[in-house]
Structures are given as structure tokens and as C-alpha cells.
PDB file of N, CA and C in Angstrom:
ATOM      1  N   UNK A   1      98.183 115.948  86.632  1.00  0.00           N
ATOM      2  CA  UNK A   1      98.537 116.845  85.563  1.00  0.00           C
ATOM      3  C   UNK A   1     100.042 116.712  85.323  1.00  0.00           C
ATOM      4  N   UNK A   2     100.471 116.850  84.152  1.00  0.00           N
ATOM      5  CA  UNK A   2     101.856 116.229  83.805  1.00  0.00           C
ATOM      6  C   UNK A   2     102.656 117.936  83.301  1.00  0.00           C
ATOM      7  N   UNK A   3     103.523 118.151  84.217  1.00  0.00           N
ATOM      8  CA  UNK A   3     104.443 119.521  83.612  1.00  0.00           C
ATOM      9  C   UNK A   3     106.023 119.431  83.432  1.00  0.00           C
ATOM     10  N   UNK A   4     106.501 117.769  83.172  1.00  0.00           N
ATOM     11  CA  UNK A   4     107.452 117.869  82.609  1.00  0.00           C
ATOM     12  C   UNK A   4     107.410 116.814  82.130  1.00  0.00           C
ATOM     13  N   UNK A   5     108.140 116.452  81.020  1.00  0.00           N
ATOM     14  CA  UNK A   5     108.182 115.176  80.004  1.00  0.00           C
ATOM     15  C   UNK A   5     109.480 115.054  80.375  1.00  0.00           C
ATOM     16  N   UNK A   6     110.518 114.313  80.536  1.00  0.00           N
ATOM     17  CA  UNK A   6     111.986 114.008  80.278  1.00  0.00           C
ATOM     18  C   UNK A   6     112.213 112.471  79.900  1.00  0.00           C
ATOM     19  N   UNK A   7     112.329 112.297  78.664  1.00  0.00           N
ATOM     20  CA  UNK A   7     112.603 111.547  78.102  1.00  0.00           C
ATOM     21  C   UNK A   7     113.675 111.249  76.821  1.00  0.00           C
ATOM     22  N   UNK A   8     115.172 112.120  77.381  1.00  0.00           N
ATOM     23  CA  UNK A   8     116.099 112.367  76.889  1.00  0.00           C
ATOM     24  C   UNK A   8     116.968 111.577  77.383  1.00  0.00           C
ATOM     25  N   UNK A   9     117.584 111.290  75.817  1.00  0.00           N
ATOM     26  CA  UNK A   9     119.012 109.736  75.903  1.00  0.00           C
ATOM     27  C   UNK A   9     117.836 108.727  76.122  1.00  0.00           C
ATOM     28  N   UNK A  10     116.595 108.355  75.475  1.00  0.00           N
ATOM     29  CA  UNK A  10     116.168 106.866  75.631  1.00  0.00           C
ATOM     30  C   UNK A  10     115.982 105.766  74.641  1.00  0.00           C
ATOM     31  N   UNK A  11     117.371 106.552  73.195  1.00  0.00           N
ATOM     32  CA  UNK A  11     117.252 106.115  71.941  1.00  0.00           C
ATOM     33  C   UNK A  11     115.528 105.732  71.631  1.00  0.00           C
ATOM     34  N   UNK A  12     114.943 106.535  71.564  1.00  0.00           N
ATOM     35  CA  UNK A  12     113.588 106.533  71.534  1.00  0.00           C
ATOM     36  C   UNK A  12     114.043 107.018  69.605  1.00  0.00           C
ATOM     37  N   UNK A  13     112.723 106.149  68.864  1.00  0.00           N
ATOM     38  CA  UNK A  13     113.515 106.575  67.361  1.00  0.00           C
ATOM     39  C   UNK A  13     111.704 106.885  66.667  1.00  0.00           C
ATOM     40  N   UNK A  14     111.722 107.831  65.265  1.00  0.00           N
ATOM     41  CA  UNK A  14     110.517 107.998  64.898  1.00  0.00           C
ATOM     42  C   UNK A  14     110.032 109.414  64.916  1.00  0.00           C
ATOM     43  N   UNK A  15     108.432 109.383  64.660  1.00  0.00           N
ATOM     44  CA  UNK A  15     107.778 111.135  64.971  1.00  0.00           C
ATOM     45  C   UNK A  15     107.701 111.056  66.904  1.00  0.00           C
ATOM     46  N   UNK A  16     106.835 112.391  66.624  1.00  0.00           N
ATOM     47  CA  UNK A  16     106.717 112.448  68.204  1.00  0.00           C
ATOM     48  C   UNK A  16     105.248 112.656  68.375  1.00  0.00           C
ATOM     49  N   UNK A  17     104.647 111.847  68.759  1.00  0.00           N
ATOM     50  CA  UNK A  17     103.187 111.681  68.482  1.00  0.00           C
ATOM     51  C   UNK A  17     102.027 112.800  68.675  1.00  0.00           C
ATOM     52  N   UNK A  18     101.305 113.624  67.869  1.00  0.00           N
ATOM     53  CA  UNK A  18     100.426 114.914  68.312  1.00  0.00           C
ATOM     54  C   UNK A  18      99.864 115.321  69.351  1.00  0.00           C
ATOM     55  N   UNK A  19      99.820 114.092  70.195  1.00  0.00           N
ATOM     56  CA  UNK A  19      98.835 113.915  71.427  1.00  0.00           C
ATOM     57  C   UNK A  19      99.773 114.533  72.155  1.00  0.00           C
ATOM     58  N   UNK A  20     101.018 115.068  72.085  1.00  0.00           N
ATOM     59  CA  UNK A  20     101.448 115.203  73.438  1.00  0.00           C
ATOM     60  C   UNK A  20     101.462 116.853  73.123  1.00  0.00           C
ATOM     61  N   UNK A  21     100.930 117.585  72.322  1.00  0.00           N
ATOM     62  CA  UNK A  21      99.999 119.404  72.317  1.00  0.00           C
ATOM     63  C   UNK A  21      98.871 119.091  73.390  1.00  0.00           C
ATOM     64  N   UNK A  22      98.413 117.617  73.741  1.00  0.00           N
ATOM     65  CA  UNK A  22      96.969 117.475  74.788  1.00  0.00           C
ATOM     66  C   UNK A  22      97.339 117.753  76.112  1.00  0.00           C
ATOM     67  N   UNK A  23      99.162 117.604  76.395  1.00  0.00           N
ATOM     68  CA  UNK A  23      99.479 117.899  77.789  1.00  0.00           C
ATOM     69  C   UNK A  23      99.990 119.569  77.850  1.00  0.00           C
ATOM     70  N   UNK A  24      98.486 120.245  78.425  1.00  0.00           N
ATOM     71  CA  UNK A  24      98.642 121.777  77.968  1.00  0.00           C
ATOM     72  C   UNK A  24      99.446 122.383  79.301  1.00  0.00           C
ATOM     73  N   UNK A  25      99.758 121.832  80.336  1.00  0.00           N
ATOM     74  CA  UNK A  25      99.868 122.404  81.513  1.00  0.00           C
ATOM     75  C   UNK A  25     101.557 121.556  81.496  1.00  0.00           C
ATOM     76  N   UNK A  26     102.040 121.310  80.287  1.00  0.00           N
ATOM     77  CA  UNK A  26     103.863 121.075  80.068  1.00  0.00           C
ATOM     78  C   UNK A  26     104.365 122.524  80.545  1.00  0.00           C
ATOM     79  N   UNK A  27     105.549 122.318  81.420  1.00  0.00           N
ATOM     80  CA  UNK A  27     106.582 123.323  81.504  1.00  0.00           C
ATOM     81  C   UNK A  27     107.975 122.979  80.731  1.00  0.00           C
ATOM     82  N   UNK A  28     107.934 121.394  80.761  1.00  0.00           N
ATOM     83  CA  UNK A  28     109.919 121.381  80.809  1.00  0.00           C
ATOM     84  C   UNK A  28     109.485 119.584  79.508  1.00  0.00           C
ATOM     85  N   UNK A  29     110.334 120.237  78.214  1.00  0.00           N
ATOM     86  CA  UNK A  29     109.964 118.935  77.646  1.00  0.00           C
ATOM     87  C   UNK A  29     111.125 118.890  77.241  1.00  0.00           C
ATOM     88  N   UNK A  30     111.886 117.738  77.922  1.00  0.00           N
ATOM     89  CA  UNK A  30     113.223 117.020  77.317  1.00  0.00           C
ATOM     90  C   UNK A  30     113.079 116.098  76.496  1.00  0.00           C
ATOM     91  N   UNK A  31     113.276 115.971  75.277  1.00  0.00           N
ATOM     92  CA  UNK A  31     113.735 115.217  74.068  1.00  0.00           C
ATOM     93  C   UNK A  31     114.884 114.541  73.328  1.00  0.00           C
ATOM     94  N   UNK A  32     116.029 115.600  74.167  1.00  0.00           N
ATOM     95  CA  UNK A  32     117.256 115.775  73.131  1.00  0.00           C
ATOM     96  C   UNK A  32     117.592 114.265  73.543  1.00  0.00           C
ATOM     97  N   UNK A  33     118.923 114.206  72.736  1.00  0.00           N
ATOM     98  CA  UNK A  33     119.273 113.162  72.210  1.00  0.00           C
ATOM     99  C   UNK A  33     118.731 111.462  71.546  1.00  0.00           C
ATOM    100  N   UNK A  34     118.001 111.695  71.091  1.00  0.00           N
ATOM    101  CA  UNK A  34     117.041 110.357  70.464  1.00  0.00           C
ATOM    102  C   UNK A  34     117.429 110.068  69.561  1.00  0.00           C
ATOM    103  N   UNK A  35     116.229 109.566  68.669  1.00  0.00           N
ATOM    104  CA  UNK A  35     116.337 109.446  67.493  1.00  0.00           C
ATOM    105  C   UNK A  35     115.284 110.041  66.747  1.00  0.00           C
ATOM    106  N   UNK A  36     114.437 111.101  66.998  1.00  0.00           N
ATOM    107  CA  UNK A  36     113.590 111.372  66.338  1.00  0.00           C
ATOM    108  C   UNK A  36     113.358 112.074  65.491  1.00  0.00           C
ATOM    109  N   UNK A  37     112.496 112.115  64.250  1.00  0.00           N
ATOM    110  CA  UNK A  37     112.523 112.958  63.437  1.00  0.00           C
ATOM    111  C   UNK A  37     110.800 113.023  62.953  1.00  0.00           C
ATOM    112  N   UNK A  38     110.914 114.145  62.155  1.00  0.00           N
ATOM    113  CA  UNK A  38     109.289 114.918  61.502  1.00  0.00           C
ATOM    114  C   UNK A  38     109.821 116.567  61.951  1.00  0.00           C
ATOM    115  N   UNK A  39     108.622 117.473  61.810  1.00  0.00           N
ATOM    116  CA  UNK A  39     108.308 118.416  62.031  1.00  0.00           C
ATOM    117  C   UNK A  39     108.999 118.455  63.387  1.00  0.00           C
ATOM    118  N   UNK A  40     109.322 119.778  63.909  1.00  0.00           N
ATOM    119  CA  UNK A  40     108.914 120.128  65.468  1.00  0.00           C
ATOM    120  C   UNK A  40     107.929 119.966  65.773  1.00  0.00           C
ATOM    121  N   UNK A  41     107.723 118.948  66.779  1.00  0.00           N
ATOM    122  CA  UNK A  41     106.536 118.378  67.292  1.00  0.00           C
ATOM    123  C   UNK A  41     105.705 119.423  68.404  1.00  0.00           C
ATOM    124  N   UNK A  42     106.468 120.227  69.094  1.00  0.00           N
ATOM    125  CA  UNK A  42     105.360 121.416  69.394  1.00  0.00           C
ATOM    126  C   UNK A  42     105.349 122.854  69.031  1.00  0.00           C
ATOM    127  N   UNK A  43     104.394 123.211  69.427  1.00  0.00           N
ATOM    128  CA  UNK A  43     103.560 124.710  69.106  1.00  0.00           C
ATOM    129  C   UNK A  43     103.939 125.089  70.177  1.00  0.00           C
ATOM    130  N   UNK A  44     104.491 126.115  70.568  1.00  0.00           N
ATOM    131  CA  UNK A  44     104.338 127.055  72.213  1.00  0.00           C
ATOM    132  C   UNK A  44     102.692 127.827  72.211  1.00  0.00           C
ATOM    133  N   UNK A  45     102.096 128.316  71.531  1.00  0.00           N
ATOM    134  CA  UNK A  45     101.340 129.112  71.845  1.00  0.00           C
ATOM    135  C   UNK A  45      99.935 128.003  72.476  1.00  0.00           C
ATOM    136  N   UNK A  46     100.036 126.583  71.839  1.00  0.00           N
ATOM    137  CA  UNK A  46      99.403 125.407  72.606  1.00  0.00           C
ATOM    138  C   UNK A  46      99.761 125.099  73.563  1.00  0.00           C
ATOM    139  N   UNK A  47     100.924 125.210  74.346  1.00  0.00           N
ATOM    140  CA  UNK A  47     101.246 125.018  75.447  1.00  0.00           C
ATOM    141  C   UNK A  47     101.863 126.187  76.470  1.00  0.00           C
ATOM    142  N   UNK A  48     101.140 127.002  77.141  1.00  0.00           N
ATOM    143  CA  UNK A  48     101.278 127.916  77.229  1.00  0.00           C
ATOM    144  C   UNK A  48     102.169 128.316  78.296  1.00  0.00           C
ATOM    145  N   UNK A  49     102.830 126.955  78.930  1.00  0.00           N
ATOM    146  CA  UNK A  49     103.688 127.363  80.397  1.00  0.00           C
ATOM    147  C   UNK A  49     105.020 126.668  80.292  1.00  0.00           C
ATOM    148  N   UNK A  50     105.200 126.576  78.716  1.00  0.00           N
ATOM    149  CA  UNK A  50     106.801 126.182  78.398  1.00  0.00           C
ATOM    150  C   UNK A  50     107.700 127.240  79.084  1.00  0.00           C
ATOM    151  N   UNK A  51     108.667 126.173  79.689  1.00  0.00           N
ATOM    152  CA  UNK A  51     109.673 127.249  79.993  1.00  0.00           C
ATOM    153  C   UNK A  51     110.815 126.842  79.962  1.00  0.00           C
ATOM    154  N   UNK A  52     111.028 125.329  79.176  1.00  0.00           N
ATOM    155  CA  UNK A  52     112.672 124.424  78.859  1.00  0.00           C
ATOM    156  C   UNK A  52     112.034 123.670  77.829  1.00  0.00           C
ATOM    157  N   UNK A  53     112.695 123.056  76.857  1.00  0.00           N
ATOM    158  CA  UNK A  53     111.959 122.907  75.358  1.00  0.00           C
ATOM    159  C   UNK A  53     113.468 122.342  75.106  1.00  0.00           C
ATOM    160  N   UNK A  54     113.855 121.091  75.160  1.00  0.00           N
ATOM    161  CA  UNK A  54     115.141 120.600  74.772  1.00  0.00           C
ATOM    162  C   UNK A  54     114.748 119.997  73.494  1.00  0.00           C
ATOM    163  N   UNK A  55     115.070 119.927  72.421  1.00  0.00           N
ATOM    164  CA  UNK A  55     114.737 119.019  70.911  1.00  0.00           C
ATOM    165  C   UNK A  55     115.865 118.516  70.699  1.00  0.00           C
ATOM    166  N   UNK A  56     117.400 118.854  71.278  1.00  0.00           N
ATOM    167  CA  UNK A  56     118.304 119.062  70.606  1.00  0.00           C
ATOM    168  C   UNK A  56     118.843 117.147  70.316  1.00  0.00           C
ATOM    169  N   UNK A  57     120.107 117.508  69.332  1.00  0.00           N
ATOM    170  CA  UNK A  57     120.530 116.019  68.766  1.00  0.00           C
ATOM    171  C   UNK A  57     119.816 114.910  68.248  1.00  0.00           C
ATOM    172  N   UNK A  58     118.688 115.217  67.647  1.00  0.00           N
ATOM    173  CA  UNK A  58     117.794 114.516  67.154  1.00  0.00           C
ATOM    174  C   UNK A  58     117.575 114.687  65.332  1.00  0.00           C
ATOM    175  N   UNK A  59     116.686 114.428  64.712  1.00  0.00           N
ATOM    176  CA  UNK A  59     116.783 114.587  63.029  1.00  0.00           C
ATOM    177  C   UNK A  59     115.389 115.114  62.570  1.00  0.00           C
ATOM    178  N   UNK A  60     115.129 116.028  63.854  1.00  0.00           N
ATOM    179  CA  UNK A  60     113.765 117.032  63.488  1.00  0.00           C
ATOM    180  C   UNK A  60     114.182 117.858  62.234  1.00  0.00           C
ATOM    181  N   UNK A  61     113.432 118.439  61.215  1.00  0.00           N
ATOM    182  CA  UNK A  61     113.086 118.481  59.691  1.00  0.00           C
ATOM    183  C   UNK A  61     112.594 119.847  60.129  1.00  0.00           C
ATOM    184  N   UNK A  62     112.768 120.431  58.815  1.00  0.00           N
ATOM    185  CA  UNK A  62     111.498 122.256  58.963  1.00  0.00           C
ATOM    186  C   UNK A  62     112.201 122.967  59.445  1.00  0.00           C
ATOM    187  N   UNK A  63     110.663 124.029  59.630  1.00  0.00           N
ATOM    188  CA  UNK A  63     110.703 125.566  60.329  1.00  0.00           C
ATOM    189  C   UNK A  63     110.542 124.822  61.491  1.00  0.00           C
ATOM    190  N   UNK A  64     111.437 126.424  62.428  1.00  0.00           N
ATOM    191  CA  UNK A  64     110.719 126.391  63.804  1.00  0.00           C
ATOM    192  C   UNK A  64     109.614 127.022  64.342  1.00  0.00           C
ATOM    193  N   UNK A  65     108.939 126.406  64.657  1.00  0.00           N
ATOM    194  CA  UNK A  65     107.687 127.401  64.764  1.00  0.00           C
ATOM    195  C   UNK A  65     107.704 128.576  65.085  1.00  0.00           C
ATOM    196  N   UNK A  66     106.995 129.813  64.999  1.00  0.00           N
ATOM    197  CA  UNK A  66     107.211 131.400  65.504  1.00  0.00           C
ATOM    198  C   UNK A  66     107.318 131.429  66.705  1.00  0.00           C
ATOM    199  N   UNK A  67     105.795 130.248  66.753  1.00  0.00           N
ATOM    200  CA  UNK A  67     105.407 130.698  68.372  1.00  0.00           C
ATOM    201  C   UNK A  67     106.688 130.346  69.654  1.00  0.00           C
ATOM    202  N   UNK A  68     107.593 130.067  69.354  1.00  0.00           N
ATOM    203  CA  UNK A  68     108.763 129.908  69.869  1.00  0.00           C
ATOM    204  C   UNK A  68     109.386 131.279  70.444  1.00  0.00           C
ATOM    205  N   UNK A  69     109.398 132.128  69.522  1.00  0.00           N
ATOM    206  CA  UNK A  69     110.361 133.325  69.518  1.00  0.00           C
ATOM    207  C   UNK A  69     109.538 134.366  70.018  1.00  0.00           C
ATOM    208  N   UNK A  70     108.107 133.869  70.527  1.00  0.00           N
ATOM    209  CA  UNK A  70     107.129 135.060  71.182  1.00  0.00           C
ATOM    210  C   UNK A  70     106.545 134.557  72.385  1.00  0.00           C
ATOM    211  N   UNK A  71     107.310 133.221  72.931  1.00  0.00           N
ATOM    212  CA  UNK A  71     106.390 132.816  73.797  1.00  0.00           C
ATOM    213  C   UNK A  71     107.507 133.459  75.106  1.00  0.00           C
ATOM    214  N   UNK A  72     106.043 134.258  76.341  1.00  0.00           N
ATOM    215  CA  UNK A  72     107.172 134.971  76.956  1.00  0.00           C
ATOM    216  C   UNK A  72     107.480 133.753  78.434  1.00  0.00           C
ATOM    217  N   UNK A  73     107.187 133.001  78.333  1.00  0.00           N
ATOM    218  CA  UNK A  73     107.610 131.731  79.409  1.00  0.00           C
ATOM    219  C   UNK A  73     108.918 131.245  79.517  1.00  0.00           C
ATOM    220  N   UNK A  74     108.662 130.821  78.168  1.00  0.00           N
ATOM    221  CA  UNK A  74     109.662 130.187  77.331  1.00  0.00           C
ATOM    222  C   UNK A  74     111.509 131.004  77.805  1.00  0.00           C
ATOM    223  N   UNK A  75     112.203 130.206  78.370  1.00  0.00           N
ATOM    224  CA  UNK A  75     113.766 130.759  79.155  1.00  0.00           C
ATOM    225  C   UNK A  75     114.604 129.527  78.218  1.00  0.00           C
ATOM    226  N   UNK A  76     114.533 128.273  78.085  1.00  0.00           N
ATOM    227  CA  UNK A  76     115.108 127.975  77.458  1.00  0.00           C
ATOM    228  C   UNK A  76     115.355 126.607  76.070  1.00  0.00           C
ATOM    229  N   UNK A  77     115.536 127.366  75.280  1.00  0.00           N
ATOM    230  CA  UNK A  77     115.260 126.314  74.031  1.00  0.00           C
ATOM    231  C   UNK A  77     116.761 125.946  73.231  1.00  0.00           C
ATOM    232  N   UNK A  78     116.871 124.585  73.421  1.00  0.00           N
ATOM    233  CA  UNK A  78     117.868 123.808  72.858  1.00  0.00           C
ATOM    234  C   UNK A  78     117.081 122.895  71.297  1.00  0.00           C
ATOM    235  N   UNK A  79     117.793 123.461  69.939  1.00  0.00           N
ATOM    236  CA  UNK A  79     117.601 122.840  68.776  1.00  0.00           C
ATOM    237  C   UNK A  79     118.914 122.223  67.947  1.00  0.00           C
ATOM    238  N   UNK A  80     119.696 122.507  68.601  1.00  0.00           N
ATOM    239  CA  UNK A  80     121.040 122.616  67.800  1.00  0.00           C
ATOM    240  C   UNK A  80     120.805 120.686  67.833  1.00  0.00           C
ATOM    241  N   UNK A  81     121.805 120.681  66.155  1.00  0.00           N
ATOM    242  CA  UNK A  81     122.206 119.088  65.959  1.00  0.00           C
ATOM    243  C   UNK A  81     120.667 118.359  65.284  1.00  0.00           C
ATOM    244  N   UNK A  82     119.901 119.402  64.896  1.00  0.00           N
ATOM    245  CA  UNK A  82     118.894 119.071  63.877  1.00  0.00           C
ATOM    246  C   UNK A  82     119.544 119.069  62.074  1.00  0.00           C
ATOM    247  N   UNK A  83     118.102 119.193  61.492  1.00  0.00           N
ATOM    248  CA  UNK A  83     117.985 119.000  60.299  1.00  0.00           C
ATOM    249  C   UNK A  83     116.992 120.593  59.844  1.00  0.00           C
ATOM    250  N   UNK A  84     116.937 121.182  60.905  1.00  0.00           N
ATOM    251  CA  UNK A  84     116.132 122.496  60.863  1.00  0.00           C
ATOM    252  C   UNK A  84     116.637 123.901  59.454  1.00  0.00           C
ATOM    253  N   UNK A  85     115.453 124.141  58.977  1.00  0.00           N
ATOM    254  CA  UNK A  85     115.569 125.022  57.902  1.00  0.00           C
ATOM    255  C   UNK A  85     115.039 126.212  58.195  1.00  0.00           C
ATOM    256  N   UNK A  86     115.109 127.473  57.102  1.00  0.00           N
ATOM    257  CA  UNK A  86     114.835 128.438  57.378  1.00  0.00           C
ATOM    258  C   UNK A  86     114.983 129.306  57.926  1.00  0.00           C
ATOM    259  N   UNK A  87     114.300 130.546  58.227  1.00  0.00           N
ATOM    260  CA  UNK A  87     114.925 131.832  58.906  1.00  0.00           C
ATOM    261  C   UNK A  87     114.811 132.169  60.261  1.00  0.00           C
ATOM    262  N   UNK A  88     115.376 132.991  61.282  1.00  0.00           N
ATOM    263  CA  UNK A  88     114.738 132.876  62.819  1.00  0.00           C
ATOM    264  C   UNK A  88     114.417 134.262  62.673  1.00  0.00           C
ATOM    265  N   UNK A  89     113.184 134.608  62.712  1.00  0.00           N
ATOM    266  CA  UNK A  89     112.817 135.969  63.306  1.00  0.00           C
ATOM    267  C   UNK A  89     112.585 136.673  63.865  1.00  0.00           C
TER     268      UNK A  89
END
């Protein structure tokens, strides 16, 4: 079972493929610094034992999802150095 991804600084460039909402038992998903861009590639309320969520320095697009700002696991989320729109509520 896989509960951390770290795959930050691997000039990795592109989306971030859907399949990885299939690794439900993620705690810690490092991303930042790449090259990637699309949507925020996850949902918190699909992954229910986030508890570090790095996106940051990358050319992610959009909203951030809600389920972000209600997930009570969730301790710490890095977005800054996007392309991110909209309101935080």
C-alpha cells in the first residue's frame, strides 16, 4: 500500500495522471517544483488520510478544490507559485 508519493524537483513536465485518486490510503503527496500543469490533480475527500499535499511551483490552472479546506487530516498544504483562480472559503 503506497502512503506517500514524493516526487518533487524531478522536472517531471505535463497533467498528473487520474489514477493516482486510486492510491486511497496517500498521506504525504509531494509534487512541488515540476513542471506540471491541468486542474489540481486531487480531491481530499477521495483520499481520505491526506495530511501534506505539496503542489507548490508548478503551472496547476483552476479552483482549489473545497474538499481541501474541510478535510480534517489534512495539516499541511503548499499551492503557492501556481496559476490558481478563484475564491478560498
Amino acid at each position: 500500500m503506497v502512503t506517500a508519493l514524493n516526487l518533487a524537483w524531478r522536472n517531471l513536465a505535463g497533467a498528473v495522471p487520474d489514477s493516482i485518486r486510486n492510491l486511497t490510503a496517500l498521506e504525504v503527496v509531494l509534487l512541488g517544483s515540476n513542471k506540471l500543469t491541468g486542474p489540481v490533480p486531487l480531491d481530499a475527500h477521495m483520499l481520505p488520510y491526506l495530511t501534506e499535499v505539496d503542489l507548490s511551483n508548478n503551472s496547476f490552472w483552476g479552483t482549489v478544490p473545497a474538499s481541501f479546506f474541510t478535510q480534517p487530516t489534512l495539516l499541511r498544504l503548499c499551492l503557492n507559485m501556481n496559476r490558481l483562480s478563484g475564491a478560498i472559503e
